[in-house]
PDB file of N, CA and C in Angstrom:
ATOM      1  N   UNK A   1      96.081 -24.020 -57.272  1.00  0.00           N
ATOM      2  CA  UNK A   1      95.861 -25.032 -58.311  1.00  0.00           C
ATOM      3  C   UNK A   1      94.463 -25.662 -58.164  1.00  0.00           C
ATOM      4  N   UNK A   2      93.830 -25.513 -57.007  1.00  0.00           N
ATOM      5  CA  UNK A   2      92.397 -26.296 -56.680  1.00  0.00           C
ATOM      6  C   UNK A   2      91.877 -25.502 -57.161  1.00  0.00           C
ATOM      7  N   UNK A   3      91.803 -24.364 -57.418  1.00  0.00           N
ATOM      8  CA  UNK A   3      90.659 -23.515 -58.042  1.00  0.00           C
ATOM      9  C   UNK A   3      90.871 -23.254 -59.188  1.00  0.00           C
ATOM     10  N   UNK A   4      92.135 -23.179 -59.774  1.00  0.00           N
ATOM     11  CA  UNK A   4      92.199 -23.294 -61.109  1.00  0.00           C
ATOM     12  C   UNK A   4      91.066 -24.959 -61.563  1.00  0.00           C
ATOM     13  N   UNK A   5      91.534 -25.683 -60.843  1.00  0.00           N
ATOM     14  CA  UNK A   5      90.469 -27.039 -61.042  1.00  0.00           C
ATOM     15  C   UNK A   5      89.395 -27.075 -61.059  1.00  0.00           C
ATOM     16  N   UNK A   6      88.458 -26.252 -60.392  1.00  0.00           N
ATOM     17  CA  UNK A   6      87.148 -26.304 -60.089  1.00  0.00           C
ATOM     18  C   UNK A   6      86.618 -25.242 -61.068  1.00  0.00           C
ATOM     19  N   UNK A   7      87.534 -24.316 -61.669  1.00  0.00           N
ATOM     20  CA  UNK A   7      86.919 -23.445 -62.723  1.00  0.00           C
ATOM     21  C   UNK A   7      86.784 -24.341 -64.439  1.00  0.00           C
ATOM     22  N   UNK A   8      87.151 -25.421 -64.582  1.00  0.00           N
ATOM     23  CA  UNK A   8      86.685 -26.144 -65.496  1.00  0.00           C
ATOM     24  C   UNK A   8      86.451 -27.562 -65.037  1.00  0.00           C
ATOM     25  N   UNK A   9      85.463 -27.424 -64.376  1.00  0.00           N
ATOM     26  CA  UNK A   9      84.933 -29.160 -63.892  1.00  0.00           C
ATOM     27  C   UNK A   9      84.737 -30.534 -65.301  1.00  0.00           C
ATOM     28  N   UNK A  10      85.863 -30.861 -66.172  1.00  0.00           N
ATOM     29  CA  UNK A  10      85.764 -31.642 -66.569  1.00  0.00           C
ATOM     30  C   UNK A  10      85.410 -31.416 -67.386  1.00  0.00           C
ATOM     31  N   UNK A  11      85.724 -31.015 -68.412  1.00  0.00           N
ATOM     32  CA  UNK A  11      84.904 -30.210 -70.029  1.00  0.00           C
ATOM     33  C   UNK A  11      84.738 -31.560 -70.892  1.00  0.00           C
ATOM     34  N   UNK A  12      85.756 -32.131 -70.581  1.00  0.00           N
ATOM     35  CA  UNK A  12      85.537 -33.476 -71.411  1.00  0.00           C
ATOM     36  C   UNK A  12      84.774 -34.720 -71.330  1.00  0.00           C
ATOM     37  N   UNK A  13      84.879 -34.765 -69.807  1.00  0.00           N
ATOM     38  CA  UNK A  13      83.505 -35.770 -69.150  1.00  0.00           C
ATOM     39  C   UNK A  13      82.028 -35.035 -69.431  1.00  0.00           C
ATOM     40  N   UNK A  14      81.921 -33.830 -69.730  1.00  0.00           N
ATOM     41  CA  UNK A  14      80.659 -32.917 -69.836  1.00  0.00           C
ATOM     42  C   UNK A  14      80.341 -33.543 -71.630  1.00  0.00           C
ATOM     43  N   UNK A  15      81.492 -33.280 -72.215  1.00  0.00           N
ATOM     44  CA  UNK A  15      80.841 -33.332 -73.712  1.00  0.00           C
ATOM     45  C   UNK A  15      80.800 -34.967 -73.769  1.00  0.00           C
ATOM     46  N   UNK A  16      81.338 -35.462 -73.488  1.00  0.00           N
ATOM     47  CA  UNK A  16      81.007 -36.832 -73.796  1.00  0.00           C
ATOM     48  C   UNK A  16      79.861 -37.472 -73.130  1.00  0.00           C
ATOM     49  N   UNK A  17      79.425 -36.652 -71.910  1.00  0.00           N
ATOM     50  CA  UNK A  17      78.116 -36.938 -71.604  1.00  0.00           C
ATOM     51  C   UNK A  17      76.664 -36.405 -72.537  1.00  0.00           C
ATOM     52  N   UNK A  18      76.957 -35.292 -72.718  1.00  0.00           N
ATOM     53  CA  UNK A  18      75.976 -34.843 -73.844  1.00  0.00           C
ATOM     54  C   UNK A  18      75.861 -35.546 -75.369  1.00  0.00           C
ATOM     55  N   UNK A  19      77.116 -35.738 -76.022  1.00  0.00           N
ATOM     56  CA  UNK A  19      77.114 -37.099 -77.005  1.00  0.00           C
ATOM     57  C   UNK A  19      76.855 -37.838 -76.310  1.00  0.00           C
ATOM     58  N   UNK A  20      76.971 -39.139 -75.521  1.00  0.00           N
ATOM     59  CA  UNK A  20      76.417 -39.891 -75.453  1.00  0.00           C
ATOM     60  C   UNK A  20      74.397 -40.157 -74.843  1.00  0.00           C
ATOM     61  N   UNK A  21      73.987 -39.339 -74.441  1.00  0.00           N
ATOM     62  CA  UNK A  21      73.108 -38.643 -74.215  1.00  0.00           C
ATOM     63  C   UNK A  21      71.725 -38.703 -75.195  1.00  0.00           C
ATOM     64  N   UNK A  22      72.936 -37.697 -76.310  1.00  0.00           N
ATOM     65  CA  UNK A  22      72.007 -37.278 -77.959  1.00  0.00           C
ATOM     66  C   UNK A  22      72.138 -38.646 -78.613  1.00  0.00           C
ATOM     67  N   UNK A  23      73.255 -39.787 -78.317  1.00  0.00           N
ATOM     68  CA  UNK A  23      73.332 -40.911 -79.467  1.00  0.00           C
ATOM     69  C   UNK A  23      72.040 -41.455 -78.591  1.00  0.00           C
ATOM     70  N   UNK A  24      71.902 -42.001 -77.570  1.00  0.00           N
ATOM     71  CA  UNK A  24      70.700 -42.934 -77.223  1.00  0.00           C
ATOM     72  C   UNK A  24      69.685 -42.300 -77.700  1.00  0.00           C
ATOM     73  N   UNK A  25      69.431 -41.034 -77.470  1.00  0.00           N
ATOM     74  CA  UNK A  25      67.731 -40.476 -77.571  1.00  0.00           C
ATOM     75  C   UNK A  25      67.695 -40.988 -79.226  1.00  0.00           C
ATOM     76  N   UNK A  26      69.189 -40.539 -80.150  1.00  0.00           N
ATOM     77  CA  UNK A  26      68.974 -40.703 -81.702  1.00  0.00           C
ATOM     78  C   UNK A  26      67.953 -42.190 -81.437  1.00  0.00           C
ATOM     79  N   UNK A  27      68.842 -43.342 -80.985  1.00  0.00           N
ATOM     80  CA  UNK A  27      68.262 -44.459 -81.072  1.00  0.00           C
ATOM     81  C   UNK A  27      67.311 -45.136 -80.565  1.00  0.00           C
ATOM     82  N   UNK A  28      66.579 -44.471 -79.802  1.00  0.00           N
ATOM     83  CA  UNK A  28      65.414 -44.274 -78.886  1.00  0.00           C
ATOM     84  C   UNK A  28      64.272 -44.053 -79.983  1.00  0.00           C
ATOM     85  N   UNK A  29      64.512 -42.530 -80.771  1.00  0.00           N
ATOM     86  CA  UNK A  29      63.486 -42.399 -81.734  1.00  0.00           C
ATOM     87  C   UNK A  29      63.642 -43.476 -83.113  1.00  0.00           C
ATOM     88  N   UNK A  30      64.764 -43.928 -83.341  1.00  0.00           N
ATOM     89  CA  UNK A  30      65.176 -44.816 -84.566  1.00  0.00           C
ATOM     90  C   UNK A  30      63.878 -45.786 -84.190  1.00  0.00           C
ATOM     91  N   UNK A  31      64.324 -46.725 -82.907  1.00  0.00           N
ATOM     92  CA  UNK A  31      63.629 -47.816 -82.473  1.00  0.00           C
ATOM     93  C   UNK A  31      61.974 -47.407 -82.436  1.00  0.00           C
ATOM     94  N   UNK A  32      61.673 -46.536 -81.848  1.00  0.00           N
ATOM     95  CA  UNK A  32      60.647 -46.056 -81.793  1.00  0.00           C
ATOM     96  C   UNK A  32      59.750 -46.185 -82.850  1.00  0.00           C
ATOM     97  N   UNK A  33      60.255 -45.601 -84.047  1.00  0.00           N
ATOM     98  CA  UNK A  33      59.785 -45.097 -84.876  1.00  0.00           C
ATOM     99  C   UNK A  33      59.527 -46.326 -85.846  1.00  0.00           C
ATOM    100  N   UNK A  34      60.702 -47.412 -85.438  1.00  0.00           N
ATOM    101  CA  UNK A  34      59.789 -48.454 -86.525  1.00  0.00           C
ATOM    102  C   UNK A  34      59.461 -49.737 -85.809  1.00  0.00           C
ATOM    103  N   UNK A  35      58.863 -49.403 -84.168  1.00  0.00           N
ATOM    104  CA  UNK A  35      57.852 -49.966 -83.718  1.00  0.00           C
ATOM    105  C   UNK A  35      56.368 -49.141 -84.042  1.00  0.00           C
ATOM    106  N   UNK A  36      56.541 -48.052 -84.497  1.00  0.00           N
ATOM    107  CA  UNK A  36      55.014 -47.183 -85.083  1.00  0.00           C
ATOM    108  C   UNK A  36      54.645 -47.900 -86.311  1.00  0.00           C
ATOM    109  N   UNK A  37      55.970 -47.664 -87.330  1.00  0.00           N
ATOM    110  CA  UNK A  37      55.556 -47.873 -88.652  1.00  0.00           C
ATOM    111  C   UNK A  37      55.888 -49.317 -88.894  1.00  0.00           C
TER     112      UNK A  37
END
């Protein structure tokens, strides 16, 4: 059963790290962009 475990380390902690990830950078360039303009 431990290796059945370690062959999907958390698929769900993975994608929710990558969304949350892509939402900051979104708002990173949002902010960014209308401290330029």
């Amino acid at each position: 059963m431990g290796d059945d475990g370690n062959a999907h380390p958390h698929f769900g902690a993975i994608l929710f790290f990558v969304f949350f990830v892509s939402l900051s950078f979104k708002f990173f360039l949002i902010s960014l962009r209308s401290l330029i303009y």
